[in-house]
PDB file of N, CA and C in Angstrom:
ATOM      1  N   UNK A   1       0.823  -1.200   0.000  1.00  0.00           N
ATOM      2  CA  UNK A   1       0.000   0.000   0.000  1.00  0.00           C
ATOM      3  C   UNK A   1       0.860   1.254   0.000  1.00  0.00           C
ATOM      4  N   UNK A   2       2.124   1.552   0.673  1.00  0.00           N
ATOM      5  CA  UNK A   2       2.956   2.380   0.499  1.00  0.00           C
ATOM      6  C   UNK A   2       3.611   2.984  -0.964  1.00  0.00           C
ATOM      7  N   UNK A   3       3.469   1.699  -1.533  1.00  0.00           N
ATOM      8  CA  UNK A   3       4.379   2.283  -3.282  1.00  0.00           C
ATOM      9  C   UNK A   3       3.033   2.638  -3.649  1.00  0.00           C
ATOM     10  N   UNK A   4       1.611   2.338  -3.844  1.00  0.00           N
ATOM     11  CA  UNK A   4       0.402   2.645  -4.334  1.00  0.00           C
ATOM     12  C   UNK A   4       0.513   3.971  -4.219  1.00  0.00           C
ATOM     13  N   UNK A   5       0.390   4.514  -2.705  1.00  0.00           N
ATOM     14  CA  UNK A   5       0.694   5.722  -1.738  1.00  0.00           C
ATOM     15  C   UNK A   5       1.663   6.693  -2.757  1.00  0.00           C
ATOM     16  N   UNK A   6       2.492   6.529  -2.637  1.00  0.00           N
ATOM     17  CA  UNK A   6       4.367   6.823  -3.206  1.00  0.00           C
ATOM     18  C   UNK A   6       3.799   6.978  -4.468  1.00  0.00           C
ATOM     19  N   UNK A   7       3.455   6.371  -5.332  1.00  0.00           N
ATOM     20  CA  UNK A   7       3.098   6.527  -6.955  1.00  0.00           C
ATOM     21  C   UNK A   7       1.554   7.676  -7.040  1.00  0.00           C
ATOM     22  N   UNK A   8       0.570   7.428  -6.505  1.00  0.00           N
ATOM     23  CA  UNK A   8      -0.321   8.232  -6.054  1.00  0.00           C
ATOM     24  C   UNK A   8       0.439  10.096  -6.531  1.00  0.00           C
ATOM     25  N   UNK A   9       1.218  10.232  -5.317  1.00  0.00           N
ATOM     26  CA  UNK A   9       1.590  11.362  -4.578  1.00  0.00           C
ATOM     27  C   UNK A   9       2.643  11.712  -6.172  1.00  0.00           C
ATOM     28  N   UNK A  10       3.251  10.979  -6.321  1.00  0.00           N
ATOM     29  CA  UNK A  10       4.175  11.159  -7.362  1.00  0.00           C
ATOM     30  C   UNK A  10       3.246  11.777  -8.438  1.00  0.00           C
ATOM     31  N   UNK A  11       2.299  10.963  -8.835  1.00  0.00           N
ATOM     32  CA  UNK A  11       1.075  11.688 -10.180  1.00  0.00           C
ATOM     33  C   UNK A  11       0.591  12.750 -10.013  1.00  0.00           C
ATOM     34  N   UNK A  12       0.098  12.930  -8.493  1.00  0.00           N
ATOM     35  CA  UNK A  12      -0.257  14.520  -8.631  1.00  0.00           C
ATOM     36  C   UNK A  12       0.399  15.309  -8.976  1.00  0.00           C
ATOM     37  N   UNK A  13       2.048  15.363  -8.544  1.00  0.00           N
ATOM     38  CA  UNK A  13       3.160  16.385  -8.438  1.00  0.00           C
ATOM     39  C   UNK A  13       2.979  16.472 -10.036  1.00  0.00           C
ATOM     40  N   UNK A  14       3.062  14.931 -10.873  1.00  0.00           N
ATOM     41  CA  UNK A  14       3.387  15.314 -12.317  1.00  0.00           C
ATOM     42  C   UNK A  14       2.386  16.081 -13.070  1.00  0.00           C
ATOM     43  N   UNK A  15       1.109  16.007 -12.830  1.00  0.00           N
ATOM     44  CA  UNK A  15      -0.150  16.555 -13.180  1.00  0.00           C
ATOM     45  C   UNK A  15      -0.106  17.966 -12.389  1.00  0.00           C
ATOM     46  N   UNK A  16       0.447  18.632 -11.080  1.00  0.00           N
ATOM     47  CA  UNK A  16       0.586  19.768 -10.868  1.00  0.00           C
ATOM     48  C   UNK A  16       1.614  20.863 -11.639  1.00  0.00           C
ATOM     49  N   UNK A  17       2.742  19.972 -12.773  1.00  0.00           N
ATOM     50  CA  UNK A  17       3.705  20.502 -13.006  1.00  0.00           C
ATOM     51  C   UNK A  17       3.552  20.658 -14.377  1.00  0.00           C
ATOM     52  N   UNK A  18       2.028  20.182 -14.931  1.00  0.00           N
ATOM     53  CA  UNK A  18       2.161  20.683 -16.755  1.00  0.00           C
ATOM     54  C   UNK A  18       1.853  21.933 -16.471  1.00  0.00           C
ATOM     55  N   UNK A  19       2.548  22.269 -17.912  1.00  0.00           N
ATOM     56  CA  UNK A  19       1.897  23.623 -18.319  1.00  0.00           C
ATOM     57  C   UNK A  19       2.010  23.877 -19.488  1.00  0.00           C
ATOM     58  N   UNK A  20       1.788  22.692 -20.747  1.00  0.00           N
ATOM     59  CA  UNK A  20       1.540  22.791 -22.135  1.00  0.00           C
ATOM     60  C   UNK A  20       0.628  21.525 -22.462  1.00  0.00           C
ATOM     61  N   UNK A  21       0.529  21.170 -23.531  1.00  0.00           N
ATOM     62  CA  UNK A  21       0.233  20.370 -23.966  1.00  0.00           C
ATOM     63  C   UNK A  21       0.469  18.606 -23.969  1.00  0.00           C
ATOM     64  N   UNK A  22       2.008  19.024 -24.200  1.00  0.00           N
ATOM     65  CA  UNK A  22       3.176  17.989 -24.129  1.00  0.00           C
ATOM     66  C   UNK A  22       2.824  16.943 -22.692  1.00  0.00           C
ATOM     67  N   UNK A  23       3.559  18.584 -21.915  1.00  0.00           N
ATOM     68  CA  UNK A  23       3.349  18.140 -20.564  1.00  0.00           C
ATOM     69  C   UNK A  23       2.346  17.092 -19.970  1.00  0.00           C
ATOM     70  N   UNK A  24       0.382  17.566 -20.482  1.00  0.00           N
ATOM     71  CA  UNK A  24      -0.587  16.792 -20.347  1.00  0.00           C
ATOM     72  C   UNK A  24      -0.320  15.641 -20.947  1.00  0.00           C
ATOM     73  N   UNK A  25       0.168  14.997 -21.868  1.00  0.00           N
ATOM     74  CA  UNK A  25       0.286  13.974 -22.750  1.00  0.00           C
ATOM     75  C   UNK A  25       1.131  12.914 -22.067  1.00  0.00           C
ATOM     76  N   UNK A  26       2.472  13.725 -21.031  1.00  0.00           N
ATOM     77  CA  UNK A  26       3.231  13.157 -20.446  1.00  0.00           C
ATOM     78  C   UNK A  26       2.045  12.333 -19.079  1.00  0.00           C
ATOM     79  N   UNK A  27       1.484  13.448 -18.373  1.00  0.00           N
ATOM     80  CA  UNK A  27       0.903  13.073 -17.423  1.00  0.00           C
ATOM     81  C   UNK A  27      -0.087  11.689 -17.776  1.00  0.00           C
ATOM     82  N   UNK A  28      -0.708  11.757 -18.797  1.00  0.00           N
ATOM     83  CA  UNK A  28      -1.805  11.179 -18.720  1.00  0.00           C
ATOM     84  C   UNK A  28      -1.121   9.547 -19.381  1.00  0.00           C
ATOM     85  N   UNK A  29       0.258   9.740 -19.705  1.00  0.00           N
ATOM     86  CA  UNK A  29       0.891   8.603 -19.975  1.00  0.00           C
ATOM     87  C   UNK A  29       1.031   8.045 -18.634  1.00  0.00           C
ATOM     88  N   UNK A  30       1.729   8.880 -17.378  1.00  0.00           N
ATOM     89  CA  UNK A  30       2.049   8.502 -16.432  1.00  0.00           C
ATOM     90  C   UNK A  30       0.935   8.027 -15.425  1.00  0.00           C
ATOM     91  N   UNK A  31      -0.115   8.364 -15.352  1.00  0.00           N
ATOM     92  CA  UNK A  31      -1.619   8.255 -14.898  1.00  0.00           C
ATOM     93  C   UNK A  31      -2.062   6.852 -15.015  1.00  0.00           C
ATOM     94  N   UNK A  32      -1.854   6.519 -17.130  1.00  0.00           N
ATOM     95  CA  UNK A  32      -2.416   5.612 -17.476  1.00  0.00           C
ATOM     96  C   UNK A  32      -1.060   4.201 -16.764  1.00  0.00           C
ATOM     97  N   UNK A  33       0.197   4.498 -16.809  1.00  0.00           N
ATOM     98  CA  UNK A  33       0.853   3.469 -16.164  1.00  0.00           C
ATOM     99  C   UNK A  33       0.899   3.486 -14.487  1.00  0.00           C
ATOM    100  N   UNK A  34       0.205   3.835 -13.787  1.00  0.00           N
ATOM    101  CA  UNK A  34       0.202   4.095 -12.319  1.00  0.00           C
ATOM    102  C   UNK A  34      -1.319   3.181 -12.514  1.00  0.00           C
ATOM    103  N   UNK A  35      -1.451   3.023 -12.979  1.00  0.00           N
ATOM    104  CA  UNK A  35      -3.175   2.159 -13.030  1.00  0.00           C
ATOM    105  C   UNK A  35      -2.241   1.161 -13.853  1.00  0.00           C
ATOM    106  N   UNK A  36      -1.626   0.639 -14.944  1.00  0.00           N
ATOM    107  CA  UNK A  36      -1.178  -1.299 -15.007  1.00  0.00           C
ATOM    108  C   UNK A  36      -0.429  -1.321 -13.810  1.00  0.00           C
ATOM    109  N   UNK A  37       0.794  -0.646 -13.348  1.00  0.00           N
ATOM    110  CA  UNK A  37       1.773  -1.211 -12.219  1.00  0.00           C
ATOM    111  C   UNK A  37       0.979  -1.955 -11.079  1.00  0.00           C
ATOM    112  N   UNK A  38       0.043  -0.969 -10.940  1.00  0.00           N
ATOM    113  CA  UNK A  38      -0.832  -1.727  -9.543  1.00  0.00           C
ATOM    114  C   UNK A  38      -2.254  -2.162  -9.720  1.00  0.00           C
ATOM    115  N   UNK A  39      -2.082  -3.371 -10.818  1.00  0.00           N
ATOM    116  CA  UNK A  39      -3.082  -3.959 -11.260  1.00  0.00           C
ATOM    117  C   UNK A  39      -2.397  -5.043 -11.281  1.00  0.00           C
ATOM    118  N   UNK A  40      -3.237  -6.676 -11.420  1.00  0.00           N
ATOM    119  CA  UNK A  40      -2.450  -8.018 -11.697  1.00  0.00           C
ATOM    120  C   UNK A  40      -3.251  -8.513 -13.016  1.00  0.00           C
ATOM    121  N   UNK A  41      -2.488  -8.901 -13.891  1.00  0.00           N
ATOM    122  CA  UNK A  41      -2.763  -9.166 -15.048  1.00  0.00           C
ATOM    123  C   UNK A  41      -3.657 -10.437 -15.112  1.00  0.00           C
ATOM    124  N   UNK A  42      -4.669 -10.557 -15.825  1.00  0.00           N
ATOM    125  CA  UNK A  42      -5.949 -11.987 -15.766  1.00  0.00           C
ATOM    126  C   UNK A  42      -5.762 -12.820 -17.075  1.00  0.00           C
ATOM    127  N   UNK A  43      -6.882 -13.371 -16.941  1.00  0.00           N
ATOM    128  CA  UNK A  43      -6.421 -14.204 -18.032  1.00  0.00           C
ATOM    129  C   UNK A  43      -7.127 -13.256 -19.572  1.00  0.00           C
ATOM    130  N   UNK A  44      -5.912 -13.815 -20.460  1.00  0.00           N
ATOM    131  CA  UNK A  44      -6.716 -12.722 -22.115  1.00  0.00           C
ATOM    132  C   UNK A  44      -7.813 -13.657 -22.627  1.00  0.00           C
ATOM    133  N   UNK A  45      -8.503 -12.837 -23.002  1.00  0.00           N
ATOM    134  CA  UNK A  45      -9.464 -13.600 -23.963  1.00  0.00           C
ATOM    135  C   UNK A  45      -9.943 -12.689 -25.498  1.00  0.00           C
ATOM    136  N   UNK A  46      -9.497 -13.536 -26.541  1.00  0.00           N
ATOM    137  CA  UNK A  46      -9.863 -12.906 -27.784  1.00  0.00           C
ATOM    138  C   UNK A  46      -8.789 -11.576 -28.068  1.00  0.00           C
ATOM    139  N   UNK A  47      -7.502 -12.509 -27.825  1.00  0.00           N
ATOM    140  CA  UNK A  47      -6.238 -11.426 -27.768  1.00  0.00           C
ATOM    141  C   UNK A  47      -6.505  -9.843 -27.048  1.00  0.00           C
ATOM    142  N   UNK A  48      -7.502  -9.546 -25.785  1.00  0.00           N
ATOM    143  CA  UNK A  48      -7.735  -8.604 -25.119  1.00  0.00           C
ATOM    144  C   UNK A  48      -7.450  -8.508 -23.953  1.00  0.00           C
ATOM    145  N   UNK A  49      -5.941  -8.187 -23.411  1.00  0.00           N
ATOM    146  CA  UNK A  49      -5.395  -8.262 -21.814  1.00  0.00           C
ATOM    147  C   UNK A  49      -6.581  -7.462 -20.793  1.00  0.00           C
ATOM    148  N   UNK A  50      -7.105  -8.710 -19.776  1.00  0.00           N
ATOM    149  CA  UNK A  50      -7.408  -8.425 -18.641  1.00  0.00           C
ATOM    150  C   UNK A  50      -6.970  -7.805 -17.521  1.00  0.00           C
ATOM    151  N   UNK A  51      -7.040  -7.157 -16.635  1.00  0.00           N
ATOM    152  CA  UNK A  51      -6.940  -6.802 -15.888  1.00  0.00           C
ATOM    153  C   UNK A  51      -7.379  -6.548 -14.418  1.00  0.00           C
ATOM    154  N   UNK A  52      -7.143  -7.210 -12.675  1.00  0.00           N
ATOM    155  CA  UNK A  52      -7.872  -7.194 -11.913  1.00  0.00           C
ATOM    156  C   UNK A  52      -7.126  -5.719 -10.978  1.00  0.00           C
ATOM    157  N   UNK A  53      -8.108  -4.906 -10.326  1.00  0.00           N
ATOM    158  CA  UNK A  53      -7.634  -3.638  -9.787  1.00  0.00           C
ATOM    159  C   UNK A  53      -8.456  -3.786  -8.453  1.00  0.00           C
ATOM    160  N   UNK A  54      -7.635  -3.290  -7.327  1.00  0.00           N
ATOM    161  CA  UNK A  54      -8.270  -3.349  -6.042  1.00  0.00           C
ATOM    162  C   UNK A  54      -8.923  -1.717  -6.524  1.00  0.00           C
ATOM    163  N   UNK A  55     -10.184  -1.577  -5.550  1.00  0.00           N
ATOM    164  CA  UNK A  55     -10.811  -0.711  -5.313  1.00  0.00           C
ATOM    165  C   UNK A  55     -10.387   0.677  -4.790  1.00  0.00           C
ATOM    166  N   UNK A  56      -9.276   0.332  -4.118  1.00  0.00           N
ATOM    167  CA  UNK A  56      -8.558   1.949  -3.621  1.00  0.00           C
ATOM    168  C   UNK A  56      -7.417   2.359  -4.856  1.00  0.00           C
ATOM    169  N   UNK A  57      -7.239   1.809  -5.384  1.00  0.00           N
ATOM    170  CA  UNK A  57      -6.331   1.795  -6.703  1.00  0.00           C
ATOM    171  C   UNK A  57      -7.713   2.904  -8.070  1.00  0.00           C
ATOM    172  N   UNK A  58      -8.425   1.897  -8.107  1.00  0.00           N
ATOM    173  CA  UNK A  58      -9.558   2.445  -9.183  1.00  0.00           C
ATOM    174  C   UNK A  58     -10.288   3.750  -8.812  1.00  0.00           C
ATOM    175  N   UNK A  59     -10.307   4.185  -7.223  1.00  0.00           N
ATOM    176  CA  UNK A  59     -10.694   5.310  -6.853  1.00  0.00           C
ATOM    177  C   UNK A  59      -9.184   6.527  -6.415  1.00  0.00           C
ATOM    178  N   UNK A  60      -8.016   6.040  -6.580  1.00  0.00           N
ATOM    179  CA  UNK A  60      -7.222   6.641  -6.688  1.00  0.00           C
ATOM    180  C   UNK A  60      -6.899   7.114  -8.174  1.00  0.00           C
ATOM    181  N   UNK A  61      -7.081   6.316  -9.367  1.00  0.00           N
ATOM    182  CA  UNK A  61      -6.493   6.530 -10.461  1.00  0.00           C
ATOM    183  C   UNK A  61      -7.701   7.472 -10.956  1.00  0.00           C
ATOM    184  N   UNK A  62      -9.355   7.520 -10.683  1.00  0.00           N
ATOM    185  CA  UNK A  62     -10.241   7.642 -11.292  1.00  0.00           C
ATOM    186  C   UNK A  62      -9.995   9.695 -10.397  1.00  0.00           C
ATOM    187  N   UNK A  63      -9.266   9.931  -9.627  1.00  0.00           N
ATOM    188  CA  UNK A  63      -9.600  11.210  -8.564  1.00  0.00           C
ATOM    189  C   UNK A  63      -7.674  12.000  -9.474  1.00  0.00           C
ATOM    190  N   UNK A  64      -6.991  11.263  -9.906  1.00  0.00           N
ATOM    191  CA  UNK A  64      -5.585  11.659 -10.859  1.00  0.00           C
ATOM    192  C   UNK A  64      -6.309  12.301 -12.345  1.00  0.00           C
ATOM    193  N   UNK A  65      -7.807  11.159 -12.877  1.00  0.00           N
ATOM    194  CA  UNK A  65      -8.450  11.563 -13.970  1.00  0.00           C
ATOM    195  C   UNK A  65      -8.602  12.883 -13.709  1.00  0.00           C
ATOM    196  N   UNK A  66      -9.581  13.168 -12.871  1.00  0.00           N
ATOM    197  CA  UNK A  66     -10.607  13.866 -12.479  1.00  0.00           C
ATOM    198  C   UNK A  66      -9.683  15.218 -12.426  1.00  0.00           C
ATOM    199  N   UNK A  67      -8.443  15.277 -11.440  1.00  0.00           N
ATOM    200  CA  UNK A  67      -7.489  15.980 -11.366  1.00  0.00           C
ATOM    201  C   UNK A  67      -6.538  16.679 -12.805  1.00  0.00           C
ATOM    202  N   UNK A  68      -6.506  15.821 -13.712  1.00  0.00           N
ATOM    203  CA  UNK A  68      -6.064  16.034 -15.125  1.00  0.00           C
ATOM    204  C   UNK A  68      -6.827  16.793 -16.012  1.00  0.00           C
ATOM    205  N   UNK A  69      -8.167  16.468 -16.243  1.00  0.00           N
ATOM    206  CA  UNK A  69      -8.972  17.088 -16.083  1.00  0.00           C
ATOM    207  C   UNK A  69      -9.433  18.844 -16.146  1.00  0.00           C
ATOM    208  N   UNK A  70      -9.153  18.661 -14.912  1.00  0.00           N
ATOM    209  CA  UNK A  70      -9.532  20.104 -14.446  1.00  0.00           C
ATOM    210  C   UNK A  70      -8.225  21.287 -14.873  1.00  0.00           C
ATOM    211  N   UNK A  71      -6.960  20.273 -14.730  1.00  0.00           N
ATOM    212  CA  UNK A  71      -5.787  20.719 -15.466  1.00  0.00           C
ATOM    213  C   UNK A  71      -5.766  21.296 -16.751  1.00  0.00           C
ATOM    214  N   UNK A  72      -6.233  20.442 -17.671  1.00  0.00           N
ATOM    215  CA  UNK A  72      -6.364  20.367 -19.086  1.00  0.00           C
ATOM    216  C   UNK A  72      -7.403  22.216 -19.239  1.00  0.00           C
ATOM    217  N   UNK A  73      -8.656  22.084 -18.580  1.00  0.00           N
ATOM    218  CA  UNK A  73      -9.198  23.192 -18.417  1.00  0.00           C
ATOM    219  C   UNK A  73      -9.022  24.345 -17.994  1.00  0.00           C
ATOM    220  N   UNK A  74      -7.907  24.315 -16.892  1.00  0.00           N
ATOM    221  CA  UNK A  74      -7.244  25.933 -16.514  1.00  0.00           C
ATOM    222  C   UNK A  74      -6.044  26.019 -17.466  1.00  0.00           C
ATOM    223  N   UNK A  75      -5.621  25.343 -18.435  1.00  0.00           N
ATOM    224  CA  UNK A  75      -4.806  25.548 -19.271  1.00  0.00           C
ATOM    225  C   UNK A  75      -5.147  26.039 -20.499  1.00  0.00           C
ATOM    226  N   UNK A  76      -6.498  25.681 -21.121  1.00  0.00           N
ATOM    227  CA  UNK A  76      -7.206  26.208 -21.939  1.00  0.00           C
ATOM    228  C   UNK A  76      -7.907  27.615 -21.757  1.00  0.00           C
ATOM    229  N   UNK A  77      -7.635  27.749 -20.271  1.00  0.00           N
ATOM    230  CA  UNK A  77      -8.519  29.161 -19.816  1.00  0.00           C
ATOM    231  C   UNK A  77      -6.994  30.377 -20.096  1.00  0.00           C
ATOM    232  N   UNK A  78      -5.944  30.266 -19.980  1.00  0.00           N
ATOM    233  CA  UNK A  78      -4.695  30.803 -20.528  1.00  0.00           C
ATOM    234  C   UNK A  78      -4.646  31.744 -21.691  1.00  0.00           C
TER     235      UNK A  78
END
């Protein structure tokens, strides 16, 4: 739960630190891999990787969205 924690805290900083475009593109790369790291891979079906996610993970990654987000929008307000 600590590296979850640790990676968490890490995404905001990266999502507090765009300020172009790029930047967002970076974040939302880093967002989207902070959600596989702390996921365990299931079984594929129909060449489509599964994925199982604990619940504080899916409400952590879904509040980084939400956070990006709102980013993307005070950047457009510029």
């Amino acid at each position: 739960m600590t590296d979850i924690l640790v990676g968490y805290k890490k995404a905001m900083k990266v999502i507090d630190s765009c300020y172009n475009n790029n930047h967002l593109l970076g974040a939302r790369n880093y967002i989207s891999n902070f959600l596989r790291v702390n996921s365990t891979p299931a079984d594929s079906k129909f060449y489509l990787q599964q994925f199982y996610v604990d619940d504080t993970v899916v409400k952590m990654y879904n509040e980084l969205v939400d956070k990006l987000k709102q980013k993307e929008k005070s950047l457009l307000e510029l």
